[in-house]
Structure formats: C-alpha cells, structure tokens
C-alpha atoms as a PDB file:
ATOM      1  CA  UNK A   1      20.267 -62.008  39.084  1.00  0.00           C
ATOM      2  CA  UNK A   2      22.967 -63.901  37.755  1.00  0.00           C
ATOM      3  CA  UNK A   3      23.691 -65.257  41.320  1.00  0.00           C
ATOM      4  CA  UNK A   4      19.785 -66.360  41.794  1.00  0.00           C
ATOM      5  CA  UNK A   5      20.234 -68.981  38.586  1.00  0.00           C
ATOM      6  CA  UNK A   6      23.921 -70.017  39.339  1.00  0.00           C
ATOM      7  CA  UNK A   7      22.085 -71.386  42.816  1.00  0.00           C
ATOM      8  CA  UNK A   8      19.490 -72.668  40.345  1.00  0.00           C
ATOM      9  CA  UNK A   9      22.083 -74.545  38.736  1.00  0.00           C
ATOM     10  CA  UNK A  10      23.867 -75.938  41.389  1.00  0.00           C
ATOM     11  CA  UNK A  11      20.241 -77.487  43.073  1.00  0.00           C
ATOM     12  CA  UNK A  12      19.649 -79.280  39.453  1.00  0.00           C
ATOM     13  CA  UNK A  13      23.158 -80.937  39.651  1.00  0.00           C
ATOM     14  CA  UNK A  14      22.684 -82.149  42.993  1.00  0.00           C
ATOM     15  CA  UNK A  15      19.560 -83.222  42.087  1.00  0.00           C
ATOM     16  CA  UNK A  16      17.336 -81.111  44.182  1.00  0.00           C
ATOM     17  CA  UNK A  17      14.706 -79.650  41.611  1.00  0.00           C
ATOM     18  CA  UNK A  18      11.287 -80.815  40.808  1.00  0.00           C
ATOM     19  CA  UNK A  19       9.688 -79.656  37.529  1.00  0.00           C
ATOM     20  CA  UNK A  20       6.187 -79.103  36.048  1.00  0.00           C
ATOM     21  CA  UNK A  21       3.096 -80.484  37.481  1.00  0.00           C
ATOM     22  CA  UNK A  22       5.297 -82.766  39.956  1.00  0.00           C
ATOM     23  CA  UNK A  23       5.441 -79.420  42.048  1.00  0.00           C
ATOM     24  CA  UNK A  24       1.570 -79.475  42.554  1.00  0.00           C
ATOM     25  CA  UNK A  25       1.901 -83.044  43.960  1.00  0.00           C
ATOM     26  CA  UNK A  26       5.087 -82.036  46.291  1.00  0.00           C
ATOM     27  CA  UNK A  27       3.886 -78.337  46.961  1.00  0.00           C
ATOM     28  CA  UNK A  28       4.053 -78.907  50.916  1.00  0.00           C
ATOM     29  CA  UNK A  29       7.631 -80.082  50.118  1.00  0.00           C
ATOM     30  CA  UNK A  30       9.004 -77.128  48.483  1.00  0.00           C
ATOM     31  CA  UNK A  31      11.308 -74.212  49.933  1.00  0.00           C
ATOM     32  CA  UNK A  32      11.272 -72.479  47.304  1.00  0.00           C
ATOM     33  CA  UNK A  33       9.453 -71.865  43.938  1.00  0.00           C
ATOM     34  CA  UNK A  34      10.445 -70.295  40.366  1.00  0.00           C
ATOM     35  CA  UNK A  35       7.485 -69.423  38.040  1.00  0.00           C
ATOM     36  CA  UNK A  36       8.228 -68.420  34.442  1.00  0.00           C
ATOM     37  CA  UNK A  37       7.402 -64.516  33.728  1.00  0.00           C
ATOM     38  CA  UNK A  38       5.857 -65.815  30.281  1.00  0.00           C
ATOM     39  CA  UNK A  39       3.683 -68.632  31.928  1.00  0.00           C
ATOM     40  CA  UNK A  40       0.049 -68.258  30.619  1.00  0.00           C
ATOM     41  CA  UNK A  41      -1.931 -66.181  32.602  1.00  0.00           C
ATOM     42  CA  UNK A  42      -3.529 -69.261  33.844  1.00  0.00           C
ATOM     43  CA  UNK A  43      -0.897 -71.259  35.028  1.00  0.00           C
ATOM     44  CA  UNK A  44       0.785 -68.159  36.972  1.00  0.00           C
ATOM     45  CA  UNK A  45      -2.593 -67.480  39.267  1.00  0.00           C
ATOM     46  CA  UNK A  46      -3.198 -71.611  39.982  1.00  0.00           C
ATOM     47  CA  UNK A  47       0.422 -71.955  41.264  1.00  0.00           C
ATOM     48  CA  UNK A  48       0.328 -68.330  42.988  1.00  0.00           C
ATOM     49  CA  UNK A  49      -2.871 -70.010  45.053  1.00  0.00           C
ATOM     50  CA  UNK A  50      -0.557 -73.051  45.604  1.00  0.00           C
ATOM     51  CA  UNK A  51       2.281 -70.840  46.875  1.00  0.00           C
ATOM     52  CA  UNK A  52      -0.444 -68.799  49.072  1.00  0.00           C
ATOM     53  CA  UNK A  53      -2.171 -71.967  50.327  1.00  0.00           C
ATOM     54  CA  UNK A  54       1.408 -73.335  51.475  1.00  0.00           C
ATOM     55  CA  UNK A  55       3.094 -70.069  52.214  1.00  0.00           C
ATOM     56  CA  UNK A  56       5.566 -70.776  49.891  1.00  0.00           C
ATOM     57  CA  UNK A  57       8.298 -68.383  48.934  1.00  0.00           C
ATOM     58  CA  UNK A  58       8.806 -67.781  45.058  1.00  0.00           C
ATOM     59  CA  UNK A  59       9.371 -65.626  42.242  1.00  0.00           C
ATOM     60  CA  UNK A  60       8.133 -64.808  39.016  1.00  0.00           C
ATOM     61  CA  UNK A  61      10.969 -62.461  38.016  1.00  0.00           C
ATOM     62  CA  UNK A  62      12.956 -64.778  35.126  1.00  0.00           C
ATOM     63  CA  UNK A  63      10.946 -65.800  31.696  1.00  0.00           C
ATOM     64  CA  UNK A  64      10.818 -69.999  30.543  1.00  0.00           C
ATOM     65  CA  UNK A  65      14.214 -69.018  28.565  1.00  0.00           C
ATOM     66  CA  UNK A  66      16.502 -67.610  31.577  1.00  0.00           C
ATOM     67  CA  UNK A  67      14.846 -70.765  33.415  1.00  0.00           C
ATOM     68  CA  UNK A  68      15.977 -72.983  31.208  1.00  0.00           C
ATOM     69  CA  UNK A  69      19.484 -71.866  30.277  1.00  0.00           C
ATOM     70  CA  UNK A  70      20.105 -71.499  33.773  1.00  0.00           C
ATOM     71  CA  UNK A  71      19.250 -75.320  34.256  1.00  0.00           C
ATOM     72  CA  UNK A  72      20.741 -76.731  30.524  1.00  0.00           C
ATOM     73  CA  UNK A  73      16.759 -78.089  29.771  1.00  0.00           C
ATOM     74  CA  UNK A  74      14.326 -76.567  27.249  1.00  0.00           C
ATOM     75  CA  UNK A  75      10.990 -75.166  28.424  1.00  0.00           C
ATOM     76  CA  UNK A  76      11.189 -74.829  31.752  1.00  0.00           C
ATOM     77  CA  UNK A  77       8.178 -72.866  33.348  1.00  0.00           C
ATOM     78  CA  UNK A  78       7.534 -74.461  36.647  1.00  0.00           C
ATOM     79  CA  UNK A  79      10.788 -75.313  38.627  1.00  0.00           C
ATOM     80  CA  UNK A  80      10.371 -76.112  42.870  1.00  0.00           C
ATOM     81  CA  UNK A  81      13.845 -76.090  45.119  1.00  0.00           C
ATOM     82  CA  UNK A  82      13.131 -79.286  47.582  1.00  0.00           C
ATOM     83  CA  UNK A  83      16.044 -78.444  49.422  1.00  0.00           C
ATOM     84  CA  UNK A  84      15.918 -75.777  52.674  1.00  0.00           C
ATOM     85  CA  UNK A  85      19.363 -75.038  52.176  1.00  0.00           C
ATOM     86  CA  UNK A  86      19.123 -74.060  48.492  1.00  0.00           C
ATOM     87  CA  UNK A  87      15.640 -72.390  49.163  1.00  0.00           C
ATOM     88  CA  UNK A  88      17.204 -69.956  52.167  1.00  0.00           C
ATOM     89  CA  UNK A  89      19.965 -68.775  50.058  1.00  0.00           C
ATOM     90  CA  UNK A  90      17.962 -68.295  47.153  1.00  0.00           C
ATOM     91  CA  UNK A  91      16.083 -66.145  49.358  1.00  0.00           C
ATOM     92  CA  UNK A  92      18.928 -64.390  50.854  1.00  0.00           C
ATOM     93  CA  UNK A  93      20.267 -63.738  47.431  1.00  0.00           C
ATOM     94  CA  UNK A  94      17.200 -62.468  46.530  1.00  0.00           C
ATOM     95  CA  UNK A  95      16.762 -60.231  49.767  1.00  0.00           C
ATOM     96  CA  UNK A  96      20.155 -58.504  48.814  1.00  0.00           C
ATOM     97  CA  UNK A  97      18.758 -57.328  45.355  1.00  0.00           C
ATOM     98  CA  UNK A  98      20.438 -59.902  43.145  1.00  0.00           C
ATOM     99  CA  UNK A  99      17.348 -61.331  41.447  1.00  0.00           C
ATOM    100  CA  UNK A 100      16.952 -57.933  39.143  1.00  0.00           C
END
C-alpha cells in the first residue's frame, strides 16, 4: 500500500498528476486513475463510466485523506497519473498485492 502512494508522490513532484474535474477533460490521456473510497456515491459511478468508456485502469482502494497525505494537498478525491511510466508501475505494484 505504502509503495502504491510513495509512486503517487513521486508523479506529483515531477509534475505528472492531474486533479479534479481536469481528469474528465484529459480522461483519454490518463494511464492511470485514483478515486477516493469516500467520494459521494455519485461522483464514484460518473468517473467509473469514464474509466469504462476509456478502459482506464484505476482504483478506489485509498479514502480523500491517504490521497492527500500521500500528495502533501488537502482534499484530494480525484487524482489521474498522465504518465505511462508511473501508470505501469502503479499497476505492477498493485498486481503484486501492495495496494492493501
């Protein structure tokens, strides 16, 4: 898990993180994308159609506050990777069980 939000980390430093409603505009961009456990209800099932749509891979396995710690921002519910590098090893870290 902790390994998932260390990559996280090291995208938003090198500046290769898009947040929020800027993800809907990019969607066909995106390698990878993170959607906060505690999202509303609503907000979860219009990005899963996004991520369906686009065959996106993503997760929904961290709440806003693991999100945001991981990234050193507040309220952080919608974050896209727009990097493939970043976005496969996310995956691969996931694949190996380290997302939780």
């Amino acid at each position: 898990m902790a390994d998932v939000l260390n990559l996280l980390g090291l995208a938003y430093r090198a500046g290769k993180l898009v947040f929020g409603e800027d993800t809907l505009n990019r969607m066909n961009k995106l390698n990878f994308l993170f959607i906060a456990s505690d999202s509303s209800s609503k907000t979860i099932e219009r990005y899963l159609k996004k991520v369906e749509y686009y065959d996106l891979p993503y997760s929904i396995a961290y709440d806003h506050t693991e999100l945001s710690r991981a990234l050193g921002k507040d309220n952080i519910h919608i974050v896209g990777i727009a990097d493939r590098g970043f976005g496969q090893s996310i995956i691969k870290k996931i694949k190996e069980g380290s997302d939780g």
